[in-house]
PDB file of N, CA and C in Angstrom:
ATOM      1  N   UNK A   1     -53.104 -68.257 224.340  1.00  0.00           N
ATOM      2  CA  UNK A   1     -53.282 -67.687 223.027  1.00  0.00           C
ATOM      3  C   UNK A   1     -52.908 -68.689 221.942  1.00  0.00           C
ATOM      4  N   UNK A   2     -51.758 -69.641 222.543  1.00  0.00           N
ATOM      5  CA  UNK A   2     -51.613 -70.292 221.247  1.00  0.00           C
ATOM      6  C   UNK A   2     -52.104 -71.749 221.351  1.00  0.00           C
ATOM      7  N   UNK A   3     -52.834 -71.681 222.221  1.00  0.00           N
ATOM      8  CA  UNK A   3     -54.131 -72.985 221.763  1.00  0.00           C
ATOM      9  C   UNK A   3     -55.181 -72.647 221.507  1.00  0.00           C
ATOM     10  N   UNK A   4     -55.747 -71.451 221.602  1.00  0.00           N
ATOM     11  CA  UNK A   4     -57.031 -70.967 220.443  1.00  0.00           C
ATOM     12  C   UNK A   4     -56.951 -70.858 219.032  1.00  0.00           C
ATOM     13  N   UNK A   5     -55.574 -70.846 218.943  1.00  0.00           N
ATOM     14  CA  UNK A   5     -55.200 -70.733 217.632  1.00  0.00           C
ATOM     15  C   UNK A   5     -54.739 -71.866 216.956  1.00  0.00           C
ATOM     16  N   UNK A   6     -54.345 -72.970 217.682  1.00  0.00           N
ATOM     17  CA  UNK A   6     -54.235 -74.448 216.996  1.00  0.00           C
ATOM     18  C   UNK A   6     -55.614 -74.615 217.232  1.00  0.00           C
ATOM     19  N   UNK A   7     -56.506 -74.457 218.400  1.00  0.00           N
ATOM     20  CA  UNK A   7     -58.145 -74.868 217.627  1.00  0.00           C
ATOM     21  C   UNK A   7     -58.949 -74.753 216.610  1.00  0.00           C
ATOM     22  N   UNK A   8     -58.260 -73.003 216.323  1.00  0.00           N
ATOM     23  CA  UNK A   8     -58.840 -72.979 215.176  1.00  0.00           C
ATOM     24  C   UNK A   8     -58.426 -73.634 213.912  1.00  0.00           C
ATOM     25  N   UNK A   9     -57.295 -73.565 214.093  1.00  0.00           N
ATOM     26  CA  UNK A   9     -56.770 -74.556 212.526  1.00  0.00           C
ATOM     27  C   UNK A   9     -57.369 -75.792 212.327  1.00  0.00           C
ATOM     28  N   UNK A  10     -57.224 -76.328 213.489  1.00  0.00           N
ATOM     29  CA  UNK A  10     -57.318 -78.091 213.474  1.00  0.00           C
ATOM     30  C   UNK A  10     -58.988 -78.083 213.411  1.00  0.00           C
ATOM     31  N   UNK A  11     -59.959 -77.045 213.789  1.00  0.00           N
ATOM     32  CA  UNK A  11     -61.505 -76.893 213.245  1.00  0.00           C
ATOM     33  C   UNK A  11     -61.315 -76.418 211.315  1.00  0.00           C
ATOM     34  N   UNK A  12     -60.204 -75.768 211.221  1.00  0.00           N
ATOM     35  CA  UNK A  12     -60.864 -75.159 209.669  1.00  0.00           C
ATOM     36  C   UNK A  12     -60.139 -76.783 208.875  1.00  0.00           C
ATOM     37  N   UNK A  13     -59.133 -77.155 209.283  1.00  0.00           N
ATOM     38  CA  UNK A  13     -58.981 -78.808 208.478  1.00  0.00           C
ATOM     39  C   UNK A  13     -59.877 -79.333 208.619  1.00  0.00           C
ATOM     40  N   UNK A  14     -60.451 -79.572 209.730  1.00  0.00           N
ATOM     41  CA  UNK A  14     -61.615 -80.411 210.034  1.00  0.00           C
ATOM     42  C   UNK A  14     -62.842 -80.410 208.573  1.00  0.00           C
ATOM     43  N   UNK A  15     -63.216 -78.967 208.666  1.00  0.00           N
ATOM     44  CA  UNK A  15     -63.908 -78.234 207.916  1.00  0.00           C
ATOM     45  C   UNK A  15     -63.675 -78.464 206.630  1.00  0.00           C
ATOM     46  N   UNK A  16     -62.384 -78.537 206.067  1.00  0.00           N
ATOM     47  CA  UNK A  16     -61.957 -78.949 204.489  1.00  0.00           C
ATOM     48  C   UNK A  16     -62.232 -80.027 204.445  1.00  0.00           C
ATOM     49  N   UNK A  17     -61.740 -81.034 205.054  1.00  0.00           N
ATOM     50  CA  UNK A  17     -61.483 -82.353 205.061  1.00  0.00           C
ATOM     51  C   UNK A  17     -62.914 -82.817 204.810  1.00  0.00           C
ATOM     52  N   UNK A  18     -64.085 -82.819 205.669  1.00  0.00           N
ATOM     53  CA  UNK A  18     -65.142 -82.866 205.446  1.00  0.00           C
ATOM     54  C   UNK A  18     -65.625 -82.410 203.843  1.00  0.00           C
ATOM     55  N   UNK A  19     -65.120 -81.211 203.757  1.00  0.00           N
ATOM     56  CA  UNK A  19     -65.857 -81.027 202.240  1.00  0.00           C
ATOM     57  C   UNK A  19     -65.445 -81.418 201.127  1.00  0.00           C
ATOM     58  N   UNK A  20     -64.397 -82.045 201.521  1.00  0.00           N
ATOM     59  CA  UNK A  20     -63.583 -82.649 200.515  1.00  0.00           C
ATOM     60  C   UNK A  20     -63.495 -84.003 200.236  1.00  0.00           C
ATOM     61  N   UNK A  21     -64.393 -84.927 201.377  1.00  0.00           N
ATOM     62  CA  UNK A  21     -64.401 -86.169 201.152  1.00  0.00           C
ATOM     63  C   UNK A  21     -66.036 -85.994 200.569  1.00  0.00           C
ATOM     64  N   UNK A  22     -66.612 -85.421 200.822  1.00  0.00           N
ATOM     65  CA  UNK A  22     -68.212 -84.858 200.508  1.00  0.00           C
ATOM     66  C   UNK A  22     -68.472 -84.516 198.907  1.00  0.00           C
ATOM     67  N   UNK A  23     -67.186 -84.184 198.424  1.00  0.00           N
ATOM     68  CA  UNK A  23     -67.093 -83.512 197.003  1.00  0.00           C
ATOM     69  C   UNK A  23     -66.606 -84.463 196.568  1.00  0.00           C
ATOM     70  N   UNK A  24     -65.607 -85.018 196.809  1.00  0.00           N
ATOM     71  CA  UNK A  24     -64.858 -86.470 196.263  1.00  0.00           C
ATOM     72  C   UNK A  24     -65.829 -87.305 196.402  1.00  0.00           C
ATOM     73  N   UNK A  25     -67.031 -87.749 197.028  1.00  0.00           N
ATOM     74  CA  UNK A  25     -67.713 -88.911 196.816  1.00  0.00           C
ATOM     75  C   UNK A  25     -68.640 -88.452 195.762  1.00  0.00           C
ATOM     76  N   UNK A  26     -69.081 -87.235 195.539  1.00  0.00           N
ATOM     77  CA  UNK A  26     -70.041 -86.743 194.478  1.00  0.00           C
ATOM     78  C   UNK A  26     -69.700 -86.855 192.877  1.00  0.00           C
ATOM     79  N   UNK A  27     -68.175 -86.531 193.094  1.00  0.00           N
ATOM     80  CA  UNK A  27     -67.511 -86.686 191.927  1.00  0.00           C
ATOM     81  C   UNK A  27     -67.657 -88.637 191.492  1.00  0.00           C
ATOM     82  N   UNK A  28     -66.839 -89.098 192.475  1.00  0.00           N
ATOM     83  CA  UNK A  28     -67.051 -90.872 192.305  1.00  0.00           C
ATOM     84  C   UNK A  28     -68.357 -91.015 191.862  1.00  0.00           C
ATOM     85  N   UNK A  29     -69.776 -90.632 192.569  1.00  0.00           N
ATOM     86  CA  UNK A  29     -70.832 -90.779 192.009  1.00  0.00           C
ATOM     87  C   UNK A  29     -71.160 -90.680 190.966  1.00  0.00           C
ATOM     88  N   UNK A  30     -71.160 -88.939 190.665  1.00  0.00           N
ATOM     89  CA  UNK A  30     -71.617 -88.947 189.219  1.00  0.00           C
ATOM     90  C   UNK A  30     -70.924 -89.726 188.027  1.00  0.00           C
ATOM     91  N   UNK A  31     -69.575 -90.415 188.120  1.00  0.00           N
ATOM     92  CA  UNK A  31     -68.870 -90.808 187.562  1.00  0.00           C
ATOM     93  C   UNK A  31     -68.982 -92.175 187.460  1.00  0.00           C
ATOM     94  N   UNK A  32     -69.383 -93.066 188.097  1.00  0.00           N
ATOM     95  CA  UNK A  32     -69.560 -94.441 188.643  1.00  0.00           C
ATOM     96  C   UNK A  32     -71.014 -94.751 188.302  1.00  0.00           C
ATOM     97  N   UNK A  33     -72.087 -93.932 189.237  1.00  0.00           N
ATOM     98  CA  UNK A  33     -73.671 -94.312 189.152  1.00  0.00           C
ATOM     99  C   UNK A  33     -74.201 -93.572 188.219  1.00  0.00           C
ATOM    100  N   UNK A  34     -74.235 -92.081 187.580  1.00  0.00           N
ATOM    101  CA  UNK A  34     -75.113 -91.438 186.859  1.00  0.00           C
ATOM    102  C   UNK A  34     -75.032 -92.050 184.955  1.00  0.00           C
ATOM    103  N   UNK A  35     -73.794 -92.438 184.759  1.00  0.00           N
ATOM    104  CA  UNK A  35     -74.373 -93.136 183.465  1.00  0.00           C
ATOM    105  C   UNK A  35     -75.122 -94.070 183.177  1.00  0.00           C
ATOM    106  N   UNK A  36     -74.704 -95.195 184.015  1.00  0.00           N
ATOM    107  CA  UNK A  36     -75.552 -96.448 184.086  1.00  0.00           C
ATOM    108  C   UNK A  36     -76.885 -96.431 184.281  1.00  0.00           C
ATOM    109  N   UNK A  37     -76.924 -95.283 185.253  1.00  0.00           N
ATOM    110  CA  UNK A  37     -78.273 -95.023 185.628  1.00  0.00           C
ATOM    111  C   UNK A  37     -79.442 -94.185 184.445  1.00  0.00           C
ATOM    112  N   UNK A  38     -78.349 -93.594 184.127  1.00  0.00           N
ATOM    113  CA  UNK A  38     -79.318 -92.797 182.707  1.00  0.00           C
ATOM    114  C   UNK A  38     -79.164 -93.851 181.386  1.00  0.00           C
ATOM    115  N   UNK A  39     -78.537 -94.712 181.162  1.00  0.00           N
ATOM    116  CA  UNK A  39     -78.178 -95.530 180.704  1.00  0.00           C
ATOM    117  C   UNK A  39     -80.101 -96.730 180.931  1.00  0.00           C
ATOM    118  N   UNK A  40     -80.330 -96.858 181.625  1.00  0.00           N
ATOM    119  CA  UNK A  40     -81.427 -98.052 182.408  1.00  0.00           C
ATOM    120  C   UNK A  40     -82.056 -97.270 183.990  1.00  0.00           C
ATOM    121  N   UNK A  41     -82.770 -96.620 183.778  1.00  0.00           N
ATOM    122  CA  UNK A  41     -83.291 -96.118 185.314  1.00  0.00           C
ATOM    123  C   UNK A  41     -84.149 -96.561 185.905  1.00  0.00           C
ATOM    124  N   UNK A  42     -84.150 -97.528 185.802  1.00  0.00           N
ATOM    125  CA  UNK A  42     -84.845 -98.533 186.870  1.00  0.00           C
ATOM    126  C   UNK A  42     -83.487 -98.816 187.882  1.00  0.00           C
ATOM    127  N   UNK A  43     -84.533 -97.865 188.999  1.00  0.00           N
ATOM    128  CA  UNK A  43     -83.871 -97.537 190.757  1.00  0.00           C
ATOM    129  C   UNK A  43     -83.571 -98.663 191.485  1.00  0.00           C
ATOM    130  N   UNK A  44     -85.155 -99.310 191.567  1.00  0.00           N
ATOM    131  CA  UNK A  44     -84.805-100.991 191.716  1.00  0.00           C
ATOM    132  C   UNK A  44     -83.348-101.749 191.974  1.00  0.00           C
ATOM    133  N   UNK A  45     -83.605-102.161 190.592  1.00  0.00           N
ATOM    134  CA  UNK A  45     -82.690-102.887 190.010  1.00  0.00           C
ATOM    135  C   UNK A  45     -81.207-102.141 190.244  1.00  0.00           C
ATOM    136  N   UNK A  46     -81.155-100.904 190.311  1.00  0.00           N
ATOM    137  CA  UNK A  46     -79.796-100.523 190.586  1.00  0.00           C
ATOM    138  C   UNK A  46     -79.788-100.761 192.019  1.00  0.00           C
ATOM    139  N   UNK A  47     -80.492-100.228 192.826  1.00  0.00           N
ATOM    140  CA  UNK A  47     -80.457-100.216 194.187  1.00  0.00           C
ATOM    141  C   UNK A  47     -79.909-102.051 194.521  1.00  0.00           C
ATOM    142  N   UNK A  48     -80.704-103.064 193.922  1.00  0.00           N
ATOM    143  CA  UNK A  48     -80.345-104.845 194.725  1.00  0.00           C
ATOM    144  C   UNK A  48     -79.503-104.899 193.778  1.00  0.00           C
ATOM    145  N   UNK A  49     -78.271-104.004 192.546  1.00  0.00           N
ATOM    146  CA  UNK A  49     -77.106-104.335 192.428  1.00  0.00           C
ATOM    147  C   UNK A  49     -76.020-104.245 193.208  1.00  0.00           C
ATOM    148  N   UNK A  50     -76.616-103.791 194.225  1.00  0.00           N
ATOM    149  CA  UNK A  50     -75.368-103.532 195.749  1.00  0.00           C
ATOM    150  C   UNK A  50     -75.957-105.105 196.262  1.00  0.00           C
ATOM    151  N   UNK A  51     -76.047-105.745 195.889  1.00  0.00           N
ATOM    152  CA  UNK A  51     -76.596-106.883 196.775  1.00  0.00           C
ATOM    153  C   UNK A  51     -75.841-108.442 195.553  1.00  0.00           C
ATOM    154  N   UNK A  52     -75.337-108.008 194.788  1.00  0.00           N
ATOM    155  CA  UNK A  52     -75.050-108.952 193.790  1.00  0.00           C
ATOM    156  C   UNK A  52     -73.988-109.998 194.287  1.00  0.00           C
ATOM    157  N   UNK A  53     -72.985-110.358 195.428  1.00  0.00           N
ATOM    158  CA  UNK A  53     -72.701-110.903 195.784  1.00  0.00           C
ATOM    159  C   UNK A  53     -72.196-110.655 197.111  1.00  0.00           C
ATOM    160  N   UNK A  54     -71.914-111.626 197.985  1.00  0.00           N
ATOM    161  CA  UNK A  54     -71.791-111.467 199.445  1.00  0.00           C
ATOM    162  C   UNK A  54     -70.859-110.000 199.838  1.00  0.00           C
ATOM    163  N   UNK A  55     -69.603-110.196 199.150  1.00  0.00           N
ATOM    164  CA  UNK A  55     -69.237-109.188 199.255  1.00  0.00           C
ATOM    165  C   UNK A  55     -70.003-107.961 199.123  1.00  0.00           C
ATOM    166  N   UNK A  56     -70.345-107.208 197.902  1.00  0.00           N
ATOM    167  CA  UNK A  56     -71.339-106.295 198.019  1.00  0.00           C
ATOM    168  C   UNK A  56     -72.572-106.276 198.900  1.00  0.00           C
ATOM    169  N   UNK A  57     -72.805-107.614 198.753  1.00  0.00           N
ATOM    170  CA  UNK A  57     -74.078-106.970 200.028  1.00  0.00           C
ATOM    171  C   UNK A  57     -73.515-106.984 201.323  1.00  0.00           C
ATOM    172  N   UNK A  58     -72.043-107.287 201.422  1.00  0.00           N
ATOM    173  CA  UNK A  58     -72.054-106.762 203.225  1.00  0.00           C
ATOM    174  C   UNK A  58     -71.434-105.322 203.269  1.00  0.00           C
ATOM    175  N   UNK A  59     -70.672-104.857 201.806  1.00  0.00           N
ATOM    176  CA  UNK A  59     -70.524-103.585 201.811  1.00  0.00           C
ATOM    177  C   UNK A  59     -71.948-102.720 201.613  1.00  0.00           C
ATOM    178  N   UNK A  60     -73.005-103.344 200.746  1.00  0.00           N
ATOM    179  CA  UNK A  60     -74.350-102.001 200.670  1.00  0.00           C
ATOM    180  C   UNK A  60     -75.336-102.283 202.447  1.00  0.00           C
ATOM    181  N   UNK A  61     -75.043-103.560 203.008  1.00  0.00           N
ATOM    182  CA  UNK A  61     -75.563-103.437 204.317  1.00  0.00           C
ATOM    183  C   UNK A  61     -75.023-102.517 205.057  1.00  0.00           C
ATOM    184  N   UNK A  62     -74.085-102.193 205.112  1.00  0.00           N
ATOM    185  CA  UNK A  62     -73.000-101.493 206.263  1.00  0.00           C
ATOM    186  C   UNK A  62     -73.519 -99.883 205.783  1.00  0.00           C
ATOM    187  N   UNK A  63     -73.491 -99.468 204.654  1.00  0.00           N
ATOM    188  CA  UNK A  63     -73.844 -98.141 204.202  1.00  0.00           C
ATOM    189  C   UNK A  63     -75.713 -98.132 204.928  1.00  0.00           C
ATOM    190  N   UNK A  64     -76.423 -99.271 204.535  1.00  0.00           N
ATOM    191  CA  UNK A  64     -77.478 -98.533 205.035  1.00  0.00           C
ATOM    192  C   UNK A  64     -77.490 -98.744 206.449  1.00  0.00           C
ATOM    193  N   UNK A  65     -76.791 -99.601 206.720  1.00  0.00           N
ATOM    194  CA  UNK A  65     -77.053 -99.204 208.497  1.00  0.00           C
ATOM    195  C   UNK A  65     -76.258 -98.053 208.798  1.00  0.00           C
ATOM    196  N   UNK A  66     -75.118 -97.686 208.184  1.00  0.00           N
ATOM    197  CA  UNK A  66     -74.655 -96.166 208.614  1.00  0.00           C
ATOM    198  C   UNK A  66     -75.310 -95.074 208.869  1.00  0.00           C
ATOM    199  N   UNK A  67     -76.229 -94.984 207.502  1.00  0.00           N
ATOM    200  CA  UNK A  67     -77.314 -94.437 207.523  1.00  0.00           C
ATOM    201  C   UNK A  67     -78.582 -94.738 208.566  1.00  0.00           C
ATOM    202  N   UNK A  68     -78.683 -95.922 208.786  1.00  0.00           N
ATOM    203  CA  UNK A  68     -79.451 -96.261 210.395  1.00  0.00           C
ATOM    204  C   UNK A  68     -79.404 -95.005 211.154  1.00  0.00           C
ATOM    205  N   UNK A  69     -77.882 -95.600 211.174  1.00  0.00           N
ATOM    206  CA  UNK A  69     -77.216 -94.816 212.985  1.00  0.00           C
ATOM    207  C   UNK A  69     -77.081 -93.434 212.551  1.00  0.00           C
ATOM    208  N   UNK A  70     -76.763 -92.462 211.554  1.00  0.00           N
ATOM    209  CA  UNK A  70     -76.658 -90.838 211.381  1.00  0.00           C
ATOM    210  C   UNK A  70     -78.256 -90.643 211.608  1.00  0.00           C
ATOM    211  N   UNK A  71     -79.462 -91.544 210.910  1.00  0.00           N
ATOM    212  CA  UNK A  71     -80.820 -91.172 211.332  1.00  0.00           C
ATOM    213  C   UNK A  71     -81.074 -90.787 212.798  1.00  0.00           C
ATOM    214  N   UNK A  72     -80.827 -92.191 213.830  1.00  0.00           N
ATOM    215  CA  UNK A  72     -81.116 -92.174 215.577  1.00  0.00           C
ATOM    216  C   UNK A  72     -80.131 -90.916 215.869  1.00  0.00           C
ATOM    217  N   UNK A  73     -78.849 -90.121 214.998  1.00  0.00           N
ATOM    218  CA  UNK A  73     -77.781 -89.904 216.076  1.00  0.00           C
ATOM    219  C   UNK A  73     -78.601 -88.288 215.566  1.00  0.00           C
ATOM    220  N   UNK A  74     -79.167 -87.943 214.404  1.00  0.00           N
ATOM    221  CA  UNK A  74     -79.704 -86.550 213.737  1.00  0.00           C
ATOM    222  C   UNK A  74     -81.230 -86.305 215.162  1.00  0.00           C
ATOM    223  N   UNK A  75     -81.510 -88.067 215.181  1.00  0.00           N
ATOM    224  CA  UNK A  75     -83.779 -87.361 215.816  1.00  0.00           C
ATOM    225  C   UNK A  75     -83.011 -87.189 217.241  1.00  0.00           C
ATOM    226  N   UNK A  76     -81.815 -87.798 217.535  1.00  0.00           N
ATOM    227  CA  UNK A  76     -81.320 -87.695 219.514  1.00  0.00           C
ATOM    228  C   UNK A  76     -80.804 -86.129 219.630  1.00  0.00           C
ATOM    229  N   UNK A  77     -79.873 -85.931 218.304  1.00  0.00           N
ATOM    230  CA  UNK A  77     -79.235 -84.515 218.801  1.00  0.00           C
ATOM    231  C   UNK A  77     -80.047 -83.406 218.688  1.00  0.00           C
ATOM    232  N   UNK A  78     -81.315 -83.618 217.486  1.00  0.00           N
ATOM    233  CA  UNK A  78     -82.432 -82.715 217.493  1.00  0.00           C
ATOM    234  C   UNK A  78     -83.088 -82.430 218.395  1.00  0.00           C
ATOM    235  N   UNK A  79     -83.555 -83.299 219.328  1.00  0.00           N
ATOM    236  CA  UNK A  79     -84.347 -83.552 220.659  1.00  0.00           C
ATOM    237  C   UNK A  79     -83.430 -83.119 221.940  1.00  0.00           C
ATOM    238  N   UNK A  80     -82.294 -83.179 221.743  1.00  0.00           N
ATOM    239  CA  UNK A  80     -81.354 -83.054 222.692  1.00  0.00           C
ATOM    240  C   UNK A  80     -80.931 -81.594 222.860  1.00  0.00           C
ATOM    241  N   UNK A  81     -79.980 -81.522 221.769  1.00  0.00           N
ATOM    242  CA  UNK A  81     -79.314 -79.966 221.461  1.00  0.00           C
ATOM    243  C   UNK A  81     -79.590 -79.022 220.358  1.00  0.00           C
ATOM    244  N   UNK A  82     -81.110 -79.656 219.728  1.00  0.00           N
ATOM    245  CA  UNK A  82     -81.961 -78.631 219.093  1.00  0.00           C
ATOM    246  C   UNK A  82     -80.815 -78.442 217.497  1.00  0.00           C
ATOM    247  N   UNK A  83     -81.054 -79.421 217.241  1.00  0.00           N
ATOM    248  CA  UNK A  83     -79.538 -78.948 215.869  1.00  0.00           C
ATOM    249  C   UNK A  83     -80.815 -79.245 214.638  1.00  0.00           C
ATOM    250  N   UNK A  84     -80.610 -78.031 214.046  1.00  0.00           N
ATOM    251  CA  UNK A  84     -81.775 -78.080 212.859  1.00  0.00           C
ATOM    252  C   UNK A  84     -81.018 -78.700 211.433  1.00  0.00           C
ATOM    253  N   UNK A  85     -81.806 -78.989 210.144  1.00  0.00           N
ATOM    254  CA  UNK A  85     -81.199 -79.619 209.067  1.00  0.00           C
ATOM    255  C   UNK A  85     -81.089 -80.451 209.233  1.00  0.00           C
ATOM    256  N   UNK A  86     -81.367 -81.519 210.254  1.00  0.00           N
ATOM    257  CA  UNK A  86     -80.747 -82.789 210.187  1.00  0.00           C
ATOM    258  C   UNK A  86     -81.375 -83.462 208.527  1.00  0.00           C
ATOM    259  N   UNK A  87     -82.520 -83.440 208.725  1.00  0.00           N
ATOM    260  CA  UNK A  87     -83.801 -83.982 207.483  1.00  0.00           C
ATOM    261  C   UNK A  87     -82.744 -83.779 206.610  1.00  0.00           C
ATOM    262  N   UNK A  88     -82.000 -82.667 206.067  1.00  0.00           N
ATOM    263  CA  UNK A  88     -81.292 -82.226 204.706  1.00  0.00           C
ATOM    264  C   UNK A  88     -80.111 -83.412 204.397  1.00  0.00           C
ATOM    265  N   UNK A  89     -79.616 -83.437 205.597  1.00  0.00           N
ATOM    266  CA  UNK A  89     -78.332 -84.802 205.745  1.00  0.00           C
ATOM    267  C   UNK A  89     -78.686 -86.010 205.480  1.00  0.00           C
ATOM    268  N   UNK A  90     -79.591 -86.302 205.964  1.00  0.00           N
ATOM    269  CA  UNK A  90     -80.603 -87.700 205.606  1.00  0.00           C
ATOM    270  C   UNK A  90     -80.767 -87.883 204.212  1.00  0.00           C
ATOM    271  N   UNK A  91     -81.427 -86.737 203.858  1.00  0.00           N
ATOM    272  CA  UNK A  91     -81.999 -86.694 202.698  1.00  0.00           C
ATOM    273  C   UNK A  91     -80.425 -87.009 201.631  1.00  0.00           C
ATOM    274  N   UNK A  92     -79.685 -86.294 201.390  1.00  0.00           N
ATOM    275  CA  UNK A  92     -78.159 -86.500 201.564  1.00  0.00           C
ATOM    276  C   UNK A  92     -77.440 -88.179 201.466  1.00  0.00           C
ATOM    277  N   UNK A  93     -77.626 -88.230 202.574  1.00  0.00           N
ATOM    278  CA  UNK A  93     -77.670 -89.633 202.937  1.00  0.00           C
ATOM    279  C   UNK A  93     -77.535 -90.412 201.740  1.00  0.00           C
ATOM    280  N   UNK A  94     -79.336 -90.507 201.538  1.00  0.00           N
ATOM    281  CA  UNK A  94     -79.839 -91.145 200.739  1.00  0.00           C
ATOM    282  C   UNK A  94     -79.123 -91.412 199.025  1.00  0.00           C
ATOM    283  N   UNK A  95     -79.624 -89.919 198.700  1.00  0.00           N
ATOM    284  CA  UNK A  95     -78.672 -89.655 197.094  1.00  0.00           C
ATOM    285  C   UNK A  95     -77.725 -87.965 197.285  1.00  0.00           C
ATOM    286  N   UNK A  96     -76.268 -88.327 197.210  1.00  0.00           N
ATOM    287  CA  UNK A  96     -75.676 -89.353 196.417  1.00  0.00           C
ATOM    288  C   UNK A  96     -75.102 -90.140 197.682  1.00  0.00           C
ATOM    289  N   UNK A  97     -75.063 -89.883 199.039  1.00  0.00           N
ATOM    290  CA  UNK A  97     -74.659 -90.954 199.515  1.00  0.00           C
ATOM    291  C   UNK A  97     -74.090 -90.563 201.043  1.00  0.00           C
ATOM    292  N   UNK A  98     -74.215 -91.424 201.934  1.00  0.00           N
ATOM    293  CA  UNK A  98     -74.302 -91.364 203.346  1.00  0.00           C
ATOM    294  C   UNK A  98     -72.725 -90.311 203.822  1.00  0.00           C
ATOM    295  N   UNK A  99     -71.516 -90.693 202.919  1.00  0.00           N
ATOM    296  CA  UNK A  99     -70.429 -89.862 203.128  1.00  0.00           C
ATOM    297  C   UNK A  99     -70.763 -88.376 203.162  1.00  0.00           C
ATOM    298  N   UNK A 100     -72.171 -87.828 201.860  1.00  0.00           N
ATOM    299  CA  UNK A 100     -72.094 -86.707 202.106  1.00  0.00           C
ATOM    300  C   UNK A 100     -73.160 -86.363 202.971  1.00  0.00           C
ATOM    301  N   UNK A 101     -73.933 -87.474 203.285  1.00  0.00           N
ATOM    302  CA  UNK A 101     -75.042 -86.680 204.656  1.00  0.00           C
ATOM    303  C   UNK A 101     -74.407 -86.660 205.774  1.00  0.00           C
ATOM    304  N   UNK A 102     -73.196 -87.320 206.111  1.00  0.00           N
ATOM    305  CA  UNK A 102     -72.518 -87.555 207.211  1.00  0.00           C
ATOM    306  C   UNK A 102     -71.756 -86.581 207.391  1.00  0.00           C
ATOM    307  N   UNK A 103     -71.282 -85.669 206.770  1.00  0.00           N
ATOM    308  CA  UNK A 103     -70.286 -84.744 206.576  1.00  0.00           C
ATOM    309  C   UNK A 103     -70.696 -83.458 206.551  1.00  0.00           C
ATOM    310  N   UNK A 104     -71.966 -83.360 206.090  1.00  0.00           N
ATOM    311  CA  UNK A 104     -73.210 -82.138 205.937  1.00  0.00           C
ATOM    312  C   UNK A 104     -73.742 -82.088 207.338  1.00  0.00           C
ATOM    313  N   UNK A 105     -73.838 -83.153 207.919  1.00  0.00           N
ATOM    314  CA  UNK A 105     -74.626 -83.590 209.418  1.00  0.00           C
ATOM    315  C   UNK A 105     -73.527 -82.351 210.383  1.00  0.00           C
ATOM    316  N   UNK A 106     -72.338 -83.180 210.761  1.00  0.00           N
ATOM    317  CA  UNK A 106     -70.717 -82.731 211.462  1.00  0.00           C
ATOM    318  C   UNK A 106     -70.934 -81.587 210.986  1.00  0.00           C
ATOM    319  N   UNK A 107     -71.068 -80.874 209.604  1.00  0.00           N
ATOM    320  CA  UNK A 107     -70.645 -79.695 209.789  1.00  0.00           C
ATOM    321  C   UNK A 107     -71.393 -78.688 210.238  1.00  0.00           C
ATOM    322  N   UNK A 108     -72.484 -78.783 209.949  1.00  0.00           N
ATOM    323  CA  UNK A 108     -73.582 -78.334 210.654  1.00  0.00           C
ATOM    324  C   UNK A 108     -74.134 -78.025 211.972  1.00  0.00           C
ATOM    325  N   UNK A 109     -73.415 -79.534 212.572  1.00  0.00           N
ATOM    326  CA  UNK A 109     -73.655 -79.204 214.189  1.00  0.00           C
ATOM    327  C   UNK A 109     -72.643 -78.797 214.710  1.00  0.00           C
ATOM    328  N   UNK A 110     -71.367 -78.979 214.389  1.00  0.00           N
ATOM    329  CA  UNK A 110     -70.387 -78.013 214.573  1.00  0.00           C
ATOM    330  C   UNK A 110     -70.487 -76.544 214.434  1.00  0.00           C
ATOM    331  N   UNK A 111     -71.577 -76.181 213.318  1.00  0.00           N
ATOM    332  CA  UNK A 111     -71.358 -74.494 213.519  1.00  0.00           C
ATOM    333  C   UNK A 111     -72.849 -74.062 214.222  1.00  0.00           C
ATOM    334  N   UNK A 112     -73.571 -74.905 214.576  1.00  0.00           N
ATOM    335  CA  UNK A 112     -75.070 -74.917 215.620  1.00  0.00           C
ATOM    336  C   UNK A 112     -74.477 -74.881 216.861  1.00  0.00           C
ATOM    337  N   UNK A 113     -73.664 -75.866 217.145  1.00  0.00           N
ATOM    338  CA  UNK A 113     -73.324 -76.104 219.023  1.00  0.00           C
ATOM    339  C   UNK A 113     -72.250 -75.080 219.055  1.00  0.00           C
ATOM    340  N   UNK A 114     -71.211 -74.366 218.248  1.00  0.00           N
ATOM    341  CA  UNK A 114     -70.316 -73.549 218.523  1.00  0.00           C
ATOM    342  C   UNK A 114     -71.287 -71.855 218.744  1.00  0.00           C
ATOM    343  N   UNK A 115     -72.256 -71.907 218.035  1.00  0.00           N
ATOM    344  CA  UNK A 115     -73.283 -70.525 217.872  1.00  0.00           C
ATOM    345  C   UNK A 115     -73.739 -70.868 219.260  1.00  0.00           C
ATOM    346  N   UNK A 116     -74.296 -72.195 219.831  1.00  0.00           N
ATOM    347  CA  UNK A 116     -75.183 -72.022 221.100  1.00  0.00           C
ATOM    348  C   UNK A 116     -74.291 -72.023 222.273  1.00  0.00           C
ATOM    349  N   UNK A 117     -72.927 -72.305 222.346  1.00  0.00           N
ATOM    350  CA  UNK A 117     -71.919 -72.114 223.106  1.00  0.00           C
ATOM    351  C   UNK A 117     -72.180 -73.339 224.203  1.00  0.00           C
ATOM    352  N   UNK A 118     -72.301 -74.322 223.648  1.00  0.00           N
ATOM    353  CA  UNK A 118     -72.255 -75.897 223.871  1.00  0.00           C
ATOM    354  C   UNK A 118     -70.925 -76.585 223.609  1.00  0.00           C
ATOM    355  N   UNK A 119     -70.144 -75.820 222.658  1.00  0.00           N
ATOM    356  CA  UNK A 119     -68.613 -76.218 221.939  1.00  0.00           C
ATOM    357  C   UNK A 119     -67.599 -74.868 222.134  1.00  0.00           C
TER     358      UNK A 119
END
């Protein structure tokens, strides 16, 4: 009895924690990218400012290959264990950013594989 009940806790942190790094990067976003961007919206040009020196471009490489790997890990678990939404996480992914497709992804298949009794 009282390890169903630390599962559940240590799933509902899980659960915050996720939405809370998901909300905290949205906040950084709109705060960081949406002026500049309404400011000059040319996507472009914002997009190869992640590329402006080595440093940044090995930090904006690493984000889109993150995004790589949540793509292969969304079409394997779809094909695999049938987990729907992935597209939404991706999409996610994309704008405002891979922290919250990554986090939208987890939570999702967490409450898909716990419904199909896979978890």
């Amino acid at each position: 009895m009282a390890i169903a009940r630390t599962e559940s806790v240590s799933e509902k942190l899980f659960r915050r924690l996720l939405l809370l790094v998901a909300l905290g990067f949205c906040v950084v976003f709109a705060v960081l990218i949406i002026p500049p961007l309404l400011a000059n919206p040319d996507i472009v040009a914002a997009a190869a400012g992640g590329f402006v020196n080595p440093f940044a471009a090995g930090y904006a490489t690493d984000v889109i290959l993150c995004w790589v790997v949540l793509a292969i890990w969304v079409i394997f678990e779809r094909q695999r264990y049938q987990i729907r939404g992935g597209w939404l996480a991706l999409l996610l992914g994309v704008v405002p950013g891979v922290a919250v497709g990554f986090a939208l992804y987890l939570l999702m298949r967490q409450r898909q594989l716990k419904g199909s009794g896979i978890v």
